[in-house]
C-alpha atoms as a PDB file:
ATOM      1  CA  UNK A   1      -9.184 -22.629 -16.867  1.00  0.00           C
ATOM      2  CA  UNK A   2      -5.885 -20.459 -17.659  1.00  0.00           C
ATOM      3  CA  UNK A   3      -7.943 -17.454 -18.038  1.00  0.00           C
ATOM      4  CA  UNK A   4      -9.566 -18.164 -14.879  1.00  0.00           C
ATOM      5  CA  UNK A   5      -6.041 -18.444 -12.236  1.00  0.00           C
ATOM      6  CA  UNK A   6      -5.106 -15.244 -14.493  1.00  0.00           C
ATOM      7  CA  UNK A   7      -8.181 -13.098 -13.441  1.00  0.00           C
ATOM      8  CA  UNK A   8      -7.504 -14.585  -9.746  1.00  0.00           C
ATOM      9  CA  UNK A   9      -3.802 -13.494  -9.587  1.00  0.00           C
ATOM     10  CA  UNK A  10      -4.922 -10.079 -10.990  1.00  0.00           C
ATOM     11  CA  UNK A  11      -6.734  -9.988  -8.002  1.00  0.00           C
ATOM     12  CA  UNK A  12      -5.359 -10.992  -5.338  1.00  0.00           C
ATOM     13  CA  UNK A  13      -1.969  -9.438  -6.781  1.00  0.00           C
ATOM     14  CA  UNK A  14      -2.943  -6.198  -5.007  1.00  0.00           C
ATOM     15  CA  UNK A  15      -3.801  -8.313  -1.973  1.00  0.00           C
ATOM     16  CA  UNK A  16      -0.067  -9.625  -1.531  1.00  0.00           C
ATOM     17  CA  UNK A  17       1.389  -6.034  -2.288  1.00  0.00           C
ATOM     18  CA  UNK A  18      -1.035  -4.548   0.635  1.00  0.00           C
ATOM     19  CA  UNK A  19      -0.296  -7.380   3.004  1.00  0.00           C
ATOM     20  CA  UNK A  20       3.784  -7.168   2.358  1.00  0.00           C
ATOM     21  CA  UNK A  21       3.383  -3.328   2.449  1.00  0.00           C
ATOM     22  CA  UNK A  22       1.652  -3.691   5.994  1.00  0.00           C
ATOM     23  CA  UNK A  23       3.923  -5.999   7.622  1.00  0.00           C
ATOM     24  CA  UNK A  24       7.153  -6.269   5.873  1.00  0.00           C
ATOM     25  CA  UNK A  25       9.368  -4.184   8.900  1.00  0.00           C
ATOM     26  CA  UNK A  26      12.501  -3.735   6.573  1.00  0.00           C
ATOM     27  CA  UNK A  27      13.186  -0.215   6.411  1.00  0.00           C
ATOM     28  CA  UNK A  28      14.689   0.498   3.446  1.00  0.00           C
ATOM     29  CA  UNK A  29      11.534  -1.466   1.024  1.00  0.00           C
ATOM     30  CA  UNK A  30       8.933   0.498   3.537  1.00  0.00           C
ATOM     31  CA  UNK A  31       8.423   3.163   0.709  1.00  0.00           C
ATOM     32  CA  UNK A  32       9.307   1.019  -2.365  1.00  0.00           C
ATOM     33  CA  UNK A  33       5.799  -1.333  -1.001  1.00  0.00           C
ATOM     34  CA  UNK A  34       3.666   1.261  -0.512  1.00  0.00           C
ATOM     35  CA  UNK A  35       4.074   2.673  -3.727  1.00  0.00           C
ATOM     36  CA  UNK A  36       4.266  -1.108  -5.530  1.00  0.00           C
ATOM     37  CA  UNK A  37       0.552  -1.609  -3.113  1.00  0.00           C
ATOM     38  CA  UNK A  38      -0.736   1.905  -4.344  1.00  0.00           C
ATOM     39  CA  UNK A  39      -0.416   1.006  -7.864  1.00  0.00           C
ATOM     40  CA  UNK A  40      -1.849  -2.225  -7.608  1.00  0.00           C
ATOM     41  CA  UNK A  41      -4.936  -0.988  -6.583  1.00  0.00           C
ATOM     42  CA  UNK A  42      -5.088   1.982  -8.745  1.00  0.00           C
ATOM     43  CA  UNK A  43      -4.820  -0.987 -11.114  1.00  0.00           C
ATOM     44  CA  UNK A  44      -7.161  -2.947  -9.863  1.00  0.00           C
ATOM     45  CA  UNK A  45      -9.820  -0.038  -9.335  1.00  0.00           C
ATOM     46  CA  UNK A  46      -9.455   1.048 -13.284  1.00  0.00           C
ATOM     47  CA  UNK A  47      -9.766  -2.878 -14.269  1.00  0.00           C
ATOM     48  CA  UNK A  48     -13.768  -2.768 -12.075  1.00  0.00           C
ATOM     49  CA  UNK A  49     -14.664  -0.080 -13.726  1.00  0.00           C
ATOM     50  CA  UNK A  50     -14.390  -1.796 -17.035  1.00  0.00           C
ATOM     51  CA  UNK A  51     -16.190  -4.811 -15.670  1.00  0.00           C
ATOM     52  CA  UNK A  52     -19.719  -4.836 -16.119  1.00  0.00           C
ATOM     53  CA  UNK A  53     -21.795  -6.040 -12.358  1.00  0.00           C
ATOM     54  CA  UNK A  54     -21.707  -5.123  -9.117  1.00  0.00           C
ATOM     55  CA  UNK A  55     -18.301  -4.688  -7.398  1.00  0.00           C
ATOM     56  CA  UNK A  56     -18.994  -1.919  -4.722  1.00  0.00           C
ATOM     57  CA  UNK A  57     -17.650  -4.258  -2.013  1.00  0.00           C
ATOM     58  CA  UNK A  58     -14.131  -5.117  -3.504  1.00  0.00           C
ATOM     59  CA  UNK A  59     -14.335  -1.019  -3.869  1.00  0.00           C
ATOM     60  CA  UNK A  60     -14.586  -0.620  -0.514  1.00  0.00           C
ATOM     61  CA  UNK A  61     -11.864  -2.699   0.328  1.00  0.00           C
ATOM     62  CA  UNK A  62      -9.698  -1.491  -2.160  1.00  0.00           C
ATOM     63  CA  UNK A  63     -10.992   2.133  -0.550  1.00  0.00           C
ATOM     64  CA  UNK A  64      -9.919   1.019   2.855  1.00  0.00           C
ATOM     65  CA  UNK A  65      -6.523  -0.304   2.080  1.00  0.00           C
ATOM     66  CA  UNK A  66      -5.388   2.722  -0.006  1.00  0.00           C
ATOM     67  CA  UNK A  67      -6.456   4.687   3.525  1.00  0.00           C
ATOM     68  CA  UNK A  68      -4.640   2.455   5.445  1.00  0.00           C
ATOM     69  CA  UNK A  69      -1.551   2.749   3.208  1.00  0.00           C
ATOM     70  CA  UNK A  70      -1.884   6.213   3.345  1.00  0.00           C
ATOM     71  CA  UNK A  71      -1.522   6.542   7.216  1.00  0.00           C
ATOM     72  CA  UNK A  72       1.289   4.061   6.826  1.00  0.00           C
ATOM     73  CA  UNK A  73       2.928   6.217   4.838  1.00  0.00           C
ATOM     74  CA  UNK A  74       2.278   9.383   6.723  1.00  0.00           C
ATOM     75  CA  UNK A  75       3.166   7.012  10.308  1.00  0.00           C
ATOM     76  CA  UNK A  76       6.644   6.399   8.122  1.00  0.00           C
ATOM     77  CA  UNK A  77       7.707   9.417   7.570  1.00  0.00           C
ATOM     78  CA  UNK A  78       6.895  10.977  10.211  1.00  0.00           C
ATOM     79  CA  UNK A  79       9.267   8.639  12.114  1.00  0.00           C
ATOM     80  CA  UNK A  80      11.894   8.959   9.695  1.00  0.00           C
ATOM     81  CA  UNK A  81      11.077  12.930  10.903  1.00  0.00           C
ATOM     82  CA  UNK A  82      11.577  12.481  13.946  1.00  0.00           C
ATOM     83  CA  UNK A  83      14.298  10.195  13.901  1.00  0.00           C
ATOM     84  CA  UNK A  84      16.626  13.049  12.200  1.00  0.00           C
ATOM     85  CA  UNK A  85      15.077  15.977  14.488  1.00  0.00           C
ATOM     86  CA  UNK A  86      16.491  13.826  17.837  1.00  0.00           C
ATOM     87  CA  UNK A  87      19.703  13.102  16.121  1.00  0.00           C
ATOM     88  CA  UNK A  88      20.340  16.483  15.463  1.00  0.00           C
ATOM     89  CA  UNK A  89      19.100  17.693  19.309  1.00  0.00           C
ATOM     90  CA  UNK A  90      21.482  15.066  20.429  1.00  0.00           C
ATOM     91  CA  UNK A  91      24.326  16.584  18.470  1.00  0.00           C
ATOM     92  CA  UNK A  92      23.798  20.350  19.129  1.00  0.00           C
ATOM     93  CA  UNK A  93      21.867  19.661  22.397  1.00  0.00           C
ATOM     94  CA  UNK A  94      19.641  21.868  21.413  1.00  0.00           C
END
């Protein structure tokens, strides 16, 4: 039974990281969650392919959130961009 609940958390552990990547709105962990969710399902991706069966639709999941994360991260910084680029126009007014 142990060894079940372990193989669960394993798997929905980069679940959790995705989901608190996606909607925790505290600036300063933004970063530090997308790169804790990225490496969870790196994780979890090199842990199917040792597992023998069928898994292509956990793949594509796991596909689809490391896309999403990846516009989240672009969407980030390019706030974090634009955020300095106004502060500076609004101190040179240029």
């Amino acid at each position: 039974m142990q060894n079940t609940k372990n193989k669960t958390s394993r798997l929905d552990d980069w679940k959790a990281l995705y989901v608190a990547a996606l909607f925790d709105m505290e600036p300063g962990k933004i970063g530090e969650n997308i790169a804790q969710a990225e490496a969870a399902i790196l994780r979890r991706e090199r842990e199917l392919r040792t597992l023998r069966g069928d898994h292509i639709e956990e793949q594509q999941h796991l596909d689809d959130a490391m896309y999403t994360l990846g516009a989240l991260r672009k969407t980030v910084e390019m706030n974090r961009n634009m955020r300095v680029t106004r502060r500076e126009w609004e101190q040179t007014g240029t």
